[in-house]
N, C-alpha and C. Protein backbone atom coordinates (compact mmCIF):
# COMPACT_ATOMS: atom_id res chain seq x y z
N UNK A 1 60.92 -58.87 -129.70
CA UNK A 1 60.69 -60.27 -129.97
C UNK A 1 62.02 -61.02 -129.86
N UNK A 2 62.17 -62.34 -130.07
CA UNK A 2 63.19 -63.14 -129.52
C UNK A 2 62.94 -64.06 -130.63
N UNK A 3 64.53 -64.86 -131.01
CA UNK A 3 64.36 -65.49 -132.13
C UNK A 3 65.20 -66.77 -131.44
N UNK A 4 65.16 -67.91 -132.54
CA UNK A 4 65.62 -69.00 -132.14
C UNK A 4 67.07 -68.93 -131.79
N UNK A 5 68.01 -69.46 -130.77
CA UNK A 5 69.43 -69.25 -130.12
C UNK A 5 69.20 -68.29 -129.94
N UNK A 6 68.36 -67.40 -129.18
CA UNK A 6 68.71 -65.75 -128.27
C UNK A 6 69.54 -66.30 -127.45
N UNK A 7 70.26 -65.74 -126.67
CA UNK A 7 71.42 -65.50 -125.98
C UNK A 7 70.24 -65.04 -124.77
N UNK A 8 69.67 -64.41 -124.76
CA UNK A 8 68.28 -63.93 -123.68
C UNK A 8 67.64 -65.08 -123.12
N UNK A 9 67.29 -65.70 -124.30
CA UNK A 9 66.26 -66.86 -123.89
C UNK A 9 66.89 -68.21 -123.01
N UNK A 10 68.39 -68.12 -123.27
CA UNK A 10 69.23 -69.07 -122.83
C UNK A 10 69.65 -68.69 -121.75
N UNK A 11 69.93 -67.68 -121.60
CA UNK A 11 69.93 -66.70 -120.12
C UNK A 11 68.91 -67.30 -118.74
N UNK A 12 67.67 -66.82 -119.61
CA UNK A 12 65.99 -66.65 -118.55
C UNK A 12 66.02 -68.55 -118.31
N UNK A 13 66.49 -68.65 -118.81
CA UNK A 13 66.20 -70.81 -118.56
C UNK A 13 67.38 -71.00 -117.38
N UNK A 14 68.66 -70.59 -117.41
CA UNK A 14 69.55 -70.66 -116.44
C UNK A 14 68.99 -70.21 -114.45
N UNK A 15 69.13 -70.87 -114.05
CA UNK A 15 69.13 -70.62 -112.94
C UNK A 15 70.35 -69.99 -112.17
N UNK A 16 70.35 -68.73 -112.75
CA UNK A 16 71.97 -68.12 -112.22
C UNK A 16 71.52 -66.25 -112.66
N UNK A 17 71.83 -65.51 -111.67
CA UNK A 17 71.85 -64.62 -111.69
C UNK A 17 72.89 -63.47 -112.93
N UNK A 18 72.02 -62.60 -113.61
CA UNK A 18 73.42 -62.25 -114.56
C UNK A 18 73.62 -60.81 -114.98
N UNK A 19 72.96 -60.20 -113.16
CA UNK A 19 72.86 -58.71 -113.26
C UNK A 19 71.93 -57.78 -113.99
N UNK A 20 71.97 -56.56 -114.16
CA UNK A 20 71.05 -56.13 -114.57
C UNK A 20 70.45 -56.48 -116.39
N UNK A 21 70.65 -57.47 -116.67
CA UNK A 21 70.05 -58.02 -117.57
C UNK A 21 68.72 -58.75 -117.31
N UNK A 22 68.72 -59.13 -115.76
CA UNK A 22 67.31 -59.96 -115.08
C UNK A 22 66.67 -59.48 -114.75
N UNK A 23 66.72 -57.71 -114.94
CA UNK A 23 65.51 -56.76 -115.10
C UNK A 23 64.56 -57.16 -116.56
N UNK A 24 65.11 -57.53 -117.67
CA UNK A 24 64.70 -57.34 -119.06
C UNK A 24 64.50 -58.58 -119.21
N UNK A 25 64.85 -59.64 -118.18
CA UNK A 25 64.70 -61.43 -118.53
C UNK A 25 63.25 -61.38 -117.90
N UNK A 26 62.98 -60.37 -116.97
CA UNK A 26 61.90 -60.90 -115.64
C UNK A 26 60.49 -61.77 -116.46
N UNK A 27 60.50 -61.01 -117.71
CA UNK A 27 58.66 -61.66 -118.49
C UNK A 27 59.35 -62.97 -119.22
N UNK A 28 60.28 -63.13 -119.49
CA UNK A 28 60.48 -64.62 -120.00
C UNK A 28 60.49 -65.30 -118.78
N UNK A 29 61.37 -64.98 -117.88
CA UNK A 29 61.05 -65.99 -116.78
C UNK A 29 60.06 -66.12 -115.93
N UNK A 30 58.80 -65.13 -116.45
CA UNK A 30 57.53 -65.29 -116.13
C UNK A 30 56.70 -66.24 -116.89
N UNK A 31 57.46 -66.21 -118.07
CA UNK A 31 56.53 -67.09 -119.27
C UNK A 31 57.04 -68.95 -118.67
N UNK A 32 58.14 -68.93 -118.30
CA UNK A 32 58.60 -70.51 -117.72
C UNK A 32 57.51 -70.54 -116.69
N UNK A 33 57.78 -69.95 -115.94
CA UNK A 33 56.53 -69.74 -114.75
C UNK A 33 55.68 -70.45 -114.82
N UNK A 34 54.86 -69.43 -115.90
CA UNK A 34 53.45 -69.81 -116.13
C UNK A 34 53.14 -70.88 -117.03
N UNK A 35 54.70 -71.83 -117.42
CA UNK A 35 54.21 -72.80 -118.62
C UNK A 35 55.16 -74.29 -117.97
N UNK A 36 55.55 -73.83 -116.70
CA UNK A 36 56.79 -75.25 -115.96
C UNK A 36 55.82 -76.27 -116.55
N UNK A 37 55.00 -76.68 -116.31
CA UNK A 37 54.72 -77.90 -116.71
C UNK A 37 54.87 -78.56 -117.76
N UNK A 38 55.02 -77.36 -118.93
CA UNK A 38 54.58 -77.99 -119.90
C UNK A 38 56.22 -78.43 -120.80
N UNK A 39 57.50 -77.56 -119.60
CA UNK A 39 58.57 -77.72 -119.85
C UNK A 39 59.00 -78.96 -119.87
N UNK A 40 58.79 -79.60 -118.59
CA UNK A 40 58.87 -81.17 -117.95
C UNK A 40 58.93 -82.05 -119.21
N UNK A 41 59.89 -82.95 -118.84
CA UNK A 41 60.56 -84.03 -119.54
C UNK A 41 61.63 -83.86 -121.00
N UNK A 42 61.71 -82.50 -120.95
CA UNK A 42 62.38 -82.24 -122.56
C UNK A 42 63.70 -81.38 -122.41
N UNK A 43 64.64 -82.37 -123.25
CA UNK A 43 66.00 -81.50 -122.99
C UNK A 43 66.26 -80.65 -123.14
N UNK A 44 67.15 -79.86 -122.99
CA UNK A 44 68.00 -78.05 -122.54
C UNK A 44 67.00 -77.63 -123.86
N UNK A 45 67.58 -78.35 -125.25
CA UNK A 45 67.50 -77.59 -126.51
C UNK A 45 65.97 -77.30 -126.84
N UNK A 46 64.97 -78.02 -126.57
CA UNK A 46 63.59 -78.09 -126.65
C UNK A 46 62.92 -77.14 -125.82
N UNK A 47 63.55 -77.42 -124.95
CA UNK A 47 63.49 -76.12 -124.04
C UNK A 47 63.43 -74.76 -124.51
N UNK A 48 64.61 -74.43 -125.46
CA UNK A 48 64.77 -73.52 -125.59
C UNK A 48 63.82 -72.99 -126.49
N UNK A 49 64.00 -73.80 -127.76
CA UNK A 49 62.96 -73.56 -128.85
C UNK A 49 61.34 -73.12 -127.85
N UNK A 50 61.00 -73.95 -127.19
CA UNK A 50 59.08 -73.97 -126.62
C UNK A 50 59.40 -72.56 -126.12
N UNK A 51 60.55 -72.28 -125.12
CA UNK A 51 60.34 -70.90 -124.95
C UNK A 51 60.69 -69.64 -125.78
N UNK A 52 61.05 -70.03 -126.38
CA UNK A 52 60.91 -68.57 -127.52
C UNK A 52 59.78 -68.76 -128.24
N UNK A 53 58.99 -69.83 -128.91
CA UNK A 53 57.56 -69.95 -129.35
C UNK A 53 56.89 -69.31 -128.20
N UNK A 54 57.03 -70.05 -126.77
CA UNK A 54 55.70 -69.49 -125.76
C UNK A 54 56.04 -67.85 -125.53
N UNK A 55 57.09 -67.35 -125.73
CA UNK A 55 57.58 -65.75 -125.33
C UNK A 55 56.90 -65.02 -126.56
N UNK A 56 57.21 -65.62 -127.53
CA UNK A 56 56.53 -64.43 -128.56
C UNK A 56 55.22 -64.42 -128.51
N UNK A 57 54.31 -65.29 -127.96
CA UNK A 57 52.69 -65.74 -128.34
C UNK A 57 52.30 -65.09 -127.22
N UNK A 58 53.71 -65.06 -125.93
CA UNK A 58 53.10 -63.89 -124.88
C UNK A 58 52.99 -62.28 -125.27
N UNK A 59 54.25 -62.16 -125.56
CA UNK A 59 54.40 -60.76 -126.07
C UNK A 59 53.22 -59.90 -126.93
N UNK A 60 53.14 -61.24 -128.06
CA UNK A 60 52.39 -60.72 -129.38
C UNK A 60 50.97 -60.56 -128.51
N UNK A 61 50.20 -60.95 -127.04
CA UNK A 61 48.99 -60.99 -126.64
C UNK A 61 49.83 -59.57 -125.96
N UNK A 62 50.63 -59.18 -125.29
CA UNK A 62 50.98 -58.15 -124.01
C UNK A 62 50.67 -56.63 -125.65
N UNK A 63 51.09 -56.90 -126.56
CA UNK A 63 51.35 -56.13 -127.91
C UNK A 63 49.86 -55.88 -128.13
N UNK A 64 49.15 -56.53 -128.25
CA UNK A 64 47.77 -56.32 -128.60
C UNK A 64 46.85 -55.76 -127.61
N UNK A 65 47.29 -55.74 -126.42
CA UNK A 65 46.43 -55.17 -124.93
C UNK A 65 46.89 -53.95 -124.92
N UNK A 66 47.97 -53.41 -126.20
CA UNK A 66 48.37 -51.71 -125.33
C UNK A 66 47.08 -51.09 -126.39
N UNK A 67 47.36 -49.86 -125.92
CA UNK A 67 45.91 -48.94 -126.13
C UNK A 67 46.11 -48.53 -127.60
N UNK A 68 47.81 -48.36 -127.77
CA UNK A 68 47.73 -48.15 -129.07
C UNK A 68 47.48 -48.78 -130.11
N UNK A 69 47.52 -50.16 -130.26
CA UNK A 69 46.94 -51.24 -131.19
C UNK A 69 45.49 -51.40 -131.14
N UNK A 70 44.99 -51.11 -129.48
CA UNK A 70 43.27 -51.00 -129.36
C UNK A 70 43.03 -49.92 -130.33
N UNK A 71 43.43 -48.54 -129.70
CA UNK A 71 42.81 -47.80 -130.63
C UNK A 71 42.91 -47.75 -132.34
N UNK A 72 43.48 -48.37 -132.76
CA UNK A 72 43.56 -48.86 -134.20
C UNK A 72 42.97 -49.57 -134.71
N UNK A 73 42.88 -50.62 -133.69
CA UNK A 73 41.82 -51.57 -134.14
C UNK A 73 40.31 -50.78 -133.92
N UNK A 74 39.75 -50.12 -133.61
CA UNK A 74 38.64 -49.09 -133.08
C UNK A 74 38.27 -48.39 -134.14
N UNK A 75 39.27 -47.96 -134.94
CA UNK A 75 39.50 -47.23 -135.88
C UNK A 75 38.85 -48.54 -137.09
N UNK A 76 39.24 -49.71 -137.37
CA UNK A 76 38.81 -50.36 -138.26
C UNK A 76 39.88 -50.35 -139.42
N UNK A 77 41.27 -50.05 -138.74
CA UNK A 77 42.57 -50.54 -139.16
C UNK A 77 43.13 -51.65 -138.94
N UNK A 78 44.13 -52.09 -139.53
CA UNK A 78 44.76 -52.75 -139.41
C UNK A 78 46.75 -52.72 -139.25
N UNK A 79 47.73 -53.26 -138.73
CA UNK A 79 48.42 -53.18 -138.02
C UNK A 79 49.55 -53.87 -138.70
N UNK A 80 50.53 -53.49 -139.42
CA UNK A 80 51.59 -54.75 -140.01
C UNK A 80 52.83 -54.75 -139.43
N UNK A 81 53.31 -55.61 -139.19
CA UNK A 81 54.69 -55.42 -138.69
C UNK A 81 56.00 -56.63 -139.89
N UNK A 82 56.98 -55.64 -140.33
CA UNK A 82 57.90 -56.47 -140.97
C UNK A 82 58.75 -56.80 -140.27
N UNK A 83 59.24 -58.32 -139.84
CA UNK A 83 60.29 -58.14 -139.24
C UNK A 83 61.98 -57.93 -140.06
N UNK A 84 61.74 -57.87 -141.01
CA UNK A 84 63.45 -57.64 -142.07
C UNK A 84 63.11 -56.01 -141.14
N UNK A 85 62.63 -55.14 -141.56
CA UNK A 85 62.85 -53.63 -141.03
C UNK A 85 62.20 -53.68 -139.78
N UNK A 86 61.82 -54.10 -138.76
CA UNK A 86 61.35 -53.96 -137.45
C UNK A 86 60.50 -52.96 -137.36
N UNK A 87 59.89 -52.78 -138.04
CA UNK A 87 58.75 -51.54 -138.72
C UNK A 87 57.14 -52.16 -138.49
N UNK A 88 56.00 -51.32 -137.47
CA UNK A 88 54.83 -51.69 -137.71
C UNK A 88 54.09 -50.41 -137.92
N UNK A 89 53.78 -50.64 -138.88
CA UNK A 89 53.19 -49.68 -139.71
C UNK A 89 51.49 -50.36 -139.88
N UNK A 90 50.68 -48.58 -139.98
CA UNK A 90 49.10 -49.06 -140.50
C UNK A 90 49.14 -49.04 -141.72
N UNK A 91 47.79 -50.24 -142.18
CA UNK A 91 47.53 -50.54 -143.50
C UNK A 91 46.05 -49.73 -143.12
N UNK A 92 45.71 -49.17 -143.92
CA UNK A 92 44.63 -48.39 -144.48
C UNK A 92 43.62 -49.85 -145.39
């Protein structure tokens, strides 16, 4: 996940190449992609903020499509994640 001032997120908005880090930028700068429009008219900083909101709301959907959260949910579990310990753990 990506938090407000990532250094990542400020990266993937640049139009400048910055080596093999634009292997690990490629889904944020998929998320501009798929949201340019909605970038339009708002300065650098707004920018930045919408895309770390729109990156995590991608992620948190890419997070929920793997098999291992399916099969949990299948199960009739549930799924917590803390972010202080970066820990997702099942609740019973």
């Amino acid at each position: 996940m990506w938090s407000y001032g990532c250094g990542g997120i400020k990266a993937a908005l640049e139009n400048q190449e910055h080596g093999l880090i634009d292997n690990w930028l490629r889904h944020v700068k998929d998320v501009i992609r798929f949201n340019a429009r909605l970038f339009e008219g708002f300065e650098h900083d707004r920018k930045l903020g919408l895309l770390c909101e729109f990156n995590v709301k991608e992620q948190v959907k890419n997070i929920c499509n793997t098999t291992v959260v399916k099969n949990v949910w299948k199960q009739g579990k549930t799924l917590l994640y803390t972010a202080a310990s970066t820990v997702l753990k099942m609740v019973f």
